[in-house]
N, C-alpha and C. Protein backbone atom coordinates (compact mmCIF):
# COMPACT_ATOMS: atom_id res chain seq x y z
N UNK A 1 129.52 167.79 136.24
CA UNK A 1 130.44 167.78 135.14
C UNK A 1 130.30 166.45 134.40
N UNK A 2 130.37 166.96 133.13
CA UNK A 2 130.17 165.16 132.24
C UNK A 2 131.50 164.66 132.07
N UNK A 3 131.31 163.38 132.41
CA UNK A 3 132.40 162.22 132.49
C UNK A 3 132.60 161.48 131.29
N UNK A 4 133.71 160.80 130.98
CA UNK A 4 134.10 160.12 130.06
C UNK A 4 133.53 158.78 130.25
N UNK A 5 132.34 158.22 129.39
CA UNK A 5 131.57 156.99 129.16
C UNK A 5 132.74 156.36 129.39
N UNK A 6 133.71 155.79 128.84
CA UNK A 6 134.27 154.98 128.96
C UNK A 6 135.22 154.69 130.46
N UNK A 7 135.39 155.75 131.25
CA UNK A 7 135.92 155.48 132.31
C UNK A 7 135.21 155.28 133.55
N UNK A 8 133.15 155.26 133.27
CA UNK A 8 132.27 155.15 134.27
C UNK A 8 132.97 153.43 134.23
N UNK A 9 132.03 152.86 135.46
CA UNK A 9 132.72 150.99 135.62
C UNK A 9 131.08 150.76 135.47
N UNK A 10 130.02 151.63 135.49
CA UNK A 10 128.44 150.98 135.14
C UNK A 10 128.60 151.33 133.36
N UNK A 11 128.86 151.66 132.80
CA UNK A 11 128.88 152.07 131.41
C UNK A 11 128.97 150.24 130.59
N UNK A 12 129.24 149.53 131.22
CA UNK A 12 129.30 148.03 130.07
C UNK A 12 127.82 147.71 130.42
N UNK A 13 127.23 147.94 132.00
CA UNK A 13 126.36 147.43 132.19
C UNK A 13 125.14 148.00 131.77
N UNK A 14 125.21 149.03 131.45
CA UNK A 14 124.09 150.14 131.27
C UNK A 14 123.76 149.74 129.45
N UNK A 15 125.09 149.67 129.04
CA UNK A 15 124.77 149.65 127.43
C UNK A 15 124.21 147.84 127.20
N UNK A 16 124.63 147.17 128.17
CA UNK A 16 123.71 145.79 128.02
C UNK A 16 122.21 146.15 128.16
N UNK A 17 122.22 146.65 129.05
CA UNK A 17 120.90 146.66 129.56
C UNK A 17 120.07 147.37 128.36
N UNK A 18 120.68 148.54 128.17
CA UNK A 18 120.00 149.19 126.58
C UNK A 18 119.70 148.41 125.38
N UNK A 19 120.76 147.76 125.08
CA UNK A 19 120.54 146.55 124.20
C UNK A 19 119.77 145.90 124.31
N UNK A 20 119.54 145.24 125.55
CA UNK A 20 118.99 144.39 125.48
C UNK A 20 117.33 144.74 125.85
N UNK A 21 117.34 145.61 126.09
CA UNK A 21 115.46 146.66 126.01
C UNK A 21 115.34 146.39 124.51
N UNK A 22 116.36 147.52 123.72
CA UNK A 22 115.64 147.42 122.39
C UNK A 22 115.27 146.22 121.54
N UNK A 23 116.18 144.99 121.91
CA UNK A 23 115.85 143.84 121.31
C UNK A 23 114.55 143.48 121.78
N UNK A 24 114.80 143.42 122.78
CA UNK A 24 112.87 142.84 123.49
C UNK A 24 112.20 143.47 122.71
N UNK A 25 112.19 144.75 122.77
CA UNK A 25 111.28 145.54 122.25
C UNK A 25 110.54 144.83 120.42
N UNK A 26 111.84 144.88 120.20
CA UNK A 26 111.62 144.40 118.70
C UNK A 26 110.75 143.19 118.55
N UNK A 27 111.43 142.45 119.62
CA UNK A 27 110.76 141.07 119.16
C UNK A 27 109.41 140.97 119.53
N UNK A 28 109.21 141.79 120.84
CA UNK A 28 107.87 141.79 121.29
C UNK A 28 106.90 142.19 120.17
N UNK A 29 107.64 143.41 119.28
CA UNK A 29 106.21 143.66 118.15
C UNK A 29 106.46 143.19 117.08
N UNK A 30 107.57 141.98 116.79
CA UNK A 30 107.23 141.52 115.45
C UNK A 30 107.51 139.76 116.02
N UNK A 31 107.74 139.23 116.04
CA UNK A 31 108.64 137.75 116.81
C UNK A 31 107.67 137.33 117.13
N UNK A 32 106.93 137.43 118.19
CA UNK A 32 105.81 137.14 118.55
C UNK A 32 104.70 137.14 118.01
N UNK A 33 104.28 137.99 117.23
CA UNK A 33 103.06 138.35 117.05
C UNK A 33 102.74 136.99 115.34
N UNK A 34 104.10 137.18 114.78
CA UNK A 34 104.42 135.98 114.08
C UNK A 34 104.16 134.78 114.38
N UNK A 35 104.60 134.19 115.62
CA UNK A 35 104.96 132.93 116.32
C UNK A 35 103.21 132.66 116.33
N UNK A 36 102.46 133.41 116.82
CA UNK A 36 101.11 133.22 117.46
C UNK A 36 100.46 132.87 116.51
N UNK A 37 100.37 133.99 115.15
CA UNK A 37 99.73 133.45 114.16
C UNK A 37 100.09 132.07 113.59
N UNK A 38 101.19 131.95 113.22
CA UNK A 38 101.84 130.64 112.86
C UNK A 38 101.38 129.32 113.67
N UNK A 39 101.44 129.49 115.09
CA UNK A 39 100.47 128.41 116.21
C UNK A 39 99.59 128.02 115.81
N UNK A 40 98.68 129.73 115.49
CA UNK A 40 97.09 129.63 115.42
C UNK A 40 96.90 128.88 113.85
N UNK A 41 97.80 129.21 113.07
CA UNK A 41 97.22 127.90 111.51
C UNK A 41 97.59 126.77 111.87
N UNK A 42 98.86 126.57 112.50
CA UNK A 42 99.18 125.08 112.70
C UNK A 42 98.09 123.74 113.38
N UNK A 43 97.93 124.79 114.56
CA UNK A 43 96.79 123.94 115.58
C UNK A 43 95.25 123.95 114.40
N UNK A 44 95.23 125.11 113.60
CA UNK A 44 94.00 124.98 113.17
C UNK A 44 93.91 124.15 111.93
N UNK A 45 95.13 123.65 111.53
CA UNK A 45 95.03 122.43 110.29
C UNK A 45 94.87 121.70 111.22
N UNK A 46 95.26 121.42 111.99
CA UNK A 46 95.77 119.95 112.71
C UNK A 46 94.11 119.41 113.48
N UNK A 47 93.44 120.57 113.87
CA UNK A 47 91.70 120.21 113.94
C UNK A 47 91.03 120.11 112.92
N UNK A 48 91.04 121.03 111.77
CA UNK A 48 90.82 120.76 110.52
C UNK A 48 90.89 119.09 110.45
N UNK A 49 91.94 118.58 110.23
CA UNK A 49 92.44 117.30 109.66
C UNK A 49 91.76 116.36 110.71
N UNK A 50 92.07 116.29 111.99
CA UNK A 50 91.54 115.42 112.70
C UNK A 50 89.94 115.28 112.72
N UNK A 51 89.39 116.79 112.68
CA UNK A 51 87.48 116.83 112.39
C UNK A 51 86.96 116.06 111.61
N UNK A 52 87.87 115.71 110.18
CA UNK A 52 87.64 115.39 108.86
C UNK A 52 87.27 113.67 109.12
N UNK A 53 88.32 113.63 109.77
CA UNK A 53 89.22 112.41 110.40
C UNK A 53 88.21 111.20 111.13
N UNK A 54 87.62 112.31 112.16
CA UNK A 54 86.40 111.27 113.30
C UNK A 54 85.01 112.06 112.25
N UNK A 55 84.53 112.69 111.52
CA UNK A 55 83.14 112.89 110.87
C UNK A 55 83.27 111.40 109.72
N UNK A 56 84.58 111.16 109.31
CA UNK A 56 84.07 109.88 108.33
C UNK A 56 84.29 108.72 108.87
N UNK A 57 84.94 108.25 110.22
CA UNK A 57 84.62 107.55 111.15
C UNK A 57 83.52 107.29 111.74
N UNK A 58 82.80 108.74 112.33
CA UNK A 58 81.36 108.22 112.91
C UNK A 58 80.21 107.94 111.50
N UNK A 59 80.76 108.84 110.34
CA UNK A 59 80.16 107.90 109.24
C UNK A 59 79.85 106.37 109.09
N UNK A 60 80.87 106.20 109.35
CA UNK A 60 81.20 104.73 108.67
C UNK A 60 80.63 103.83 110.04
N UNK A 61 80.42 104.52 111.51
CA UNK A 61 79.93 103.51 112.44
C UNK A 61 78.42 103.52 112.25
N UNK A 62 77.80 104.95 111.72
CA UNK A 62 76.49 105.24 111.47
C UNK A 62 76.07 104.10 110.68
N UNK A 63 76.67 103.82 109.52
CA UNK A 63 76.27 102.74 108.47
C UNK A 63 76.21 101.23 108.74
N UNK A 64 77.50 101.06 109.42
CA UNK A 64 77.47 99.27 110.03
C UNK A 64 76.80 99.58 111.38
N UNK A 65 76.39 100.60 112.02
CA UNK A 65 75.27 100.19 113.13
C UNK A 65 74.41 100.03 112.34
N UNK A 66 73.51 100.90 111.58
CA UNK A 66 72.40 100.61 111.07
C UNK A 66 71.85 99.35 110.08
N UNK A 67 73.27 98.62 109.86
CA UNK A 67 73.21 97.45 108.96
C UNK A 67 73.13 96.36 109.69
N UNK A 68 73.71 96.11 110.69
CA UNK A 68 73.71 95.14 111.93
C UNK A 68 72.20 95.49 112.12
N UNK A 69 71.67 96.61 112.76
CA UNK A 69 69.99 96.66 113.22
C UNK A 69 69.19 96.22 112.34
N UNK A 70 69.37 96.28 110.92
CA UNK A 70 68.32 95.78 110.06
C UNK A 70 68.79 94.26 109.76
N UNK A 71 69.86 93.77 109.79
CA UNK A 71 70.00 92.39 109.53
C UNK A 71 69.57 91.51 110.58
N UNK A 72 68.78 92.11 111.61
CA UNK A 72 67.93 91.47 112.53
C UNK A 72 66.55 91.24 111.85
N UNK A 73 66.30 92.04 111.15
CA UNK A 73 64.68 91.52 110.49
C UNK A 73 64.71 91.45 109.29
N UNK A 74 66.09 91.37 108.27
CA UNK A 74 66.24 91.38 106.85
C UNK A 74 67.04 90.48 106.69
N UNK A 75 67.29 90.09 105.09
CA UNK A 75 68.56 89.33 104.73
C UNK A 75 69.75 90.45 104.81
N UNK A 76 70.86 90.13 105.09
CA UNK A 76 72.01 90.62 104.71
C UNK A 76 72.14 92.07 103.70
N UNK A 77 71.65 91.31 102.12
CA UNK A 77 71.75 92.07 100.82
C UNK A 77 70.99 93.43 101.02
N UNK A 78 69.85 92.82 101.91
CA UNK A 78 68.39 93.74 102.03
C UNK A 78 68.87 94.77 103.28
N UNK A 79 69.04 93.98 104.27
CA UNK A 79 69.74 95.35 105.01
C UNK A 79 70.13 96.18 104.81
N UNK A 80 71.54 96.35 104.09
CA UNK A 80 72.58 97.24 103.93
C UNK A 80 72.23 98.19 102.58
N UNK A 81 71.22 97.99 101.95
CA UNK A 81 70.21 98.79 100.66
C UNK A 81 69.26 99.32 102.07
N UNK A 82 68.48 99.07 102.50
CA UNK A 82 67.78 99.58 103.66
C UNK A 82 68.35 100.74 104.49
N UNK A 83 69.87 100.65 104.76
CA UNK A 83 70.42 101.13 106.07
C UNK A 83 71.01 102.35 105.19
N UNK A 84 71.46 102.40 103.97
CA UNK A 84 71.50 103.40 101.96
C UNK A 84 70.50 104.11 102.79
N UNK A 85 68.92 103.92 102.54
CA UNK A 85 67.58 104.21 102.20
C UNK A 85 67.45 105.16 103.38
N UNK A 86 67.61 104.48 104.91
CA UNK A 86 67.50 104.90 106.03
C UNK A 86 68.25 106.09 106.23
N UNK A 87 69.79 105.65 106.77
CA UNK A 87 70.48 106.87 106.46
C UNK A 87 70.29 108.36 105.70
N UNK A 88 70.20 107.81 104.31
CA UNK A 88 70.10 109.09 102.85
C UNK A 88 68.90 109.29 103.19
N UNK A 89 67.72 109.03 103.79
CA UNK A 89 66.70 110.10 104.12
C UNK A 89 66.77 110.72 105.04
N UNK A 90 67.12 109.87 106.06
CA UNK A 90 67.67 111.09 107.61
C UNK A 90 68.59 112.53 107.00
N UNK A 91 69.58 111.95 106.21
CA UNK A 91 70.34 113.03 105.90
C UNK A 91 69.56 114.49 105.26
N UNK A 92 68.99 113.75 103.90
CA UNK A 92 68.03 114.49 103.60
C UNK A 92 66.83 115.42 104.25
N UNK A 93 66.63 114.70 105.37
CA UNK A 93 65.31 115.06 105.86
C UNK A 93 66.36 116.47 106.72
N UNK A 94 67.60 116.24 107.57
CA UNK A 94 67.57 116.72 108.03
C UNK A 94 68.37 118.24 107.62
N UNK A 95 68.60 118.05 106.11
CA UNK A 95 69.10 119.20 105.05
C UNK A 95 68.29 120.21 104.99
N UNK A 96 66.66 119.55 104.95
CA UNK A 96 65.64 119.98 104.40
C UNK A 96 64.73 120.56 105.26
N UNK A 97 65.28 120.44 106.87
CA UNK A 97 64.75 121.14 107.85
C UNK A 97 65.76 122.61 108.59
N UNK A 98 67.52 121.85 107.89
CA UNK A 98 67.97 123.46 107.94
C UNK A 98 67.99 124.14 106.92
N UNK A 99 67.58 124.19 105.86
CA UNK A 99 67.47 124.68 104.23
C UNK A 99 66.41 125.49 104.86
N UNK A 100 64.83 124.87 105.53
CA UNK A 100 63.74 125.81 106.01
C UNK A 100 63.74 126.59 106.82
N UNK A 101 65.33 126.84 108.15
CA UNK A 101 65.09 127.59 109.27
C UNK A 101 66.06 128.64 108.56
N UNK A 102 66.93 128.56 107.40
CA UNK A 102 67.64 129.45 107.42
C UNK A 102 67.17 130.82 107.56
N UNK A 103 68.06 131.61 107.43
CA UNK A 103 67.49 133.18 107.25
C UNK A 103 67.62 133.57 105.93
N UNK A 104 65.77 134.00 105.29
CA UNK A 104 65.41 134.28 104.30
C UNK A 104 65.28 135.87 104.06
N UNK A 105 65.25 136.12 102.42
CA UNK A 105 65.13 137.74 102.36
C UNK A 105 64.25 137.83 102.73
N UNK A 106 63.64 138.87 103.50
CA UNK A 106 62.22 139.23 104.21
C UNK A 106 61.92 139.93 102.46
N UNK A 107 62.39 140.37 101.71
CA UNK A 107 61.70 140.89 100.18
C UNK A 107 60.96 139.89 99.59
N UNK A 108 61.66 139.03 99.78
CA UNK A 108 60.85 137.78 99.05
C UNK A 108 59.53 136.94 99.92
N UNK A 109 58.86 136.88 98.56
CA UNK A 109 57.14 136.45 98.95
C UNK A 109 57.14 134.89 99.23
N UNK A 110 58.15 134.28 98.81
CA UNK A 110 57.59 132.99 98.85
C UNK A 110 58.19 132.55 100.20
């Protein structure tokens, strides 16, 4: 025989418990799935920014190492035009060796 919800003594606990399924529920497919993406840009500026951060750092050690090494067999002025020269061809050279491995149209002859 069906009973009056309100006079069961599990009936407060049962409708918590319901409640509180469907909320999970909810949040599990939207709350979350939010939160993660939101992580995933945050952390990924924050490497972004820091990458940026140590590539013009080891720049800048690339240049005063190489200026210190040539001011061992140069003047000063002459070095640091040298270590320009040195550098900007390495760079170059080494543009110009992934420019050649890339992947080319196999249509094209040259």
């Amino acid at each position: 025989m069906v009973g009056n919800p309100l006079s069961d003594p599990e009936f407060p606990r049962k409708t918590v418990d319901f409640i509180d399924r469907i909320v999970g529920a909810v949040r599990d497919r939207t709350t979350k799935p939010i939160v993660a993406f939101t992580r995933g840009i945050v952390f990924g500026a924050l490497v972004a920014v820091v990458s940026v951060a140590l590539i013009a750092l080891a720049l800048i050690a690339v240049m005063r190492a190489s200026q210190e090494l040539l001011e061992l067999a140069l003047p000063e002025g002459r070095a640091v035009w040298a270590s320009y020269f040195v550098v900007g061809s390495t760079f170059i050279l080494i543009g110009a060796l992934l420019m050649r491995a890339r992947h080319s149209d196999p249509k094209d002859p040259s």
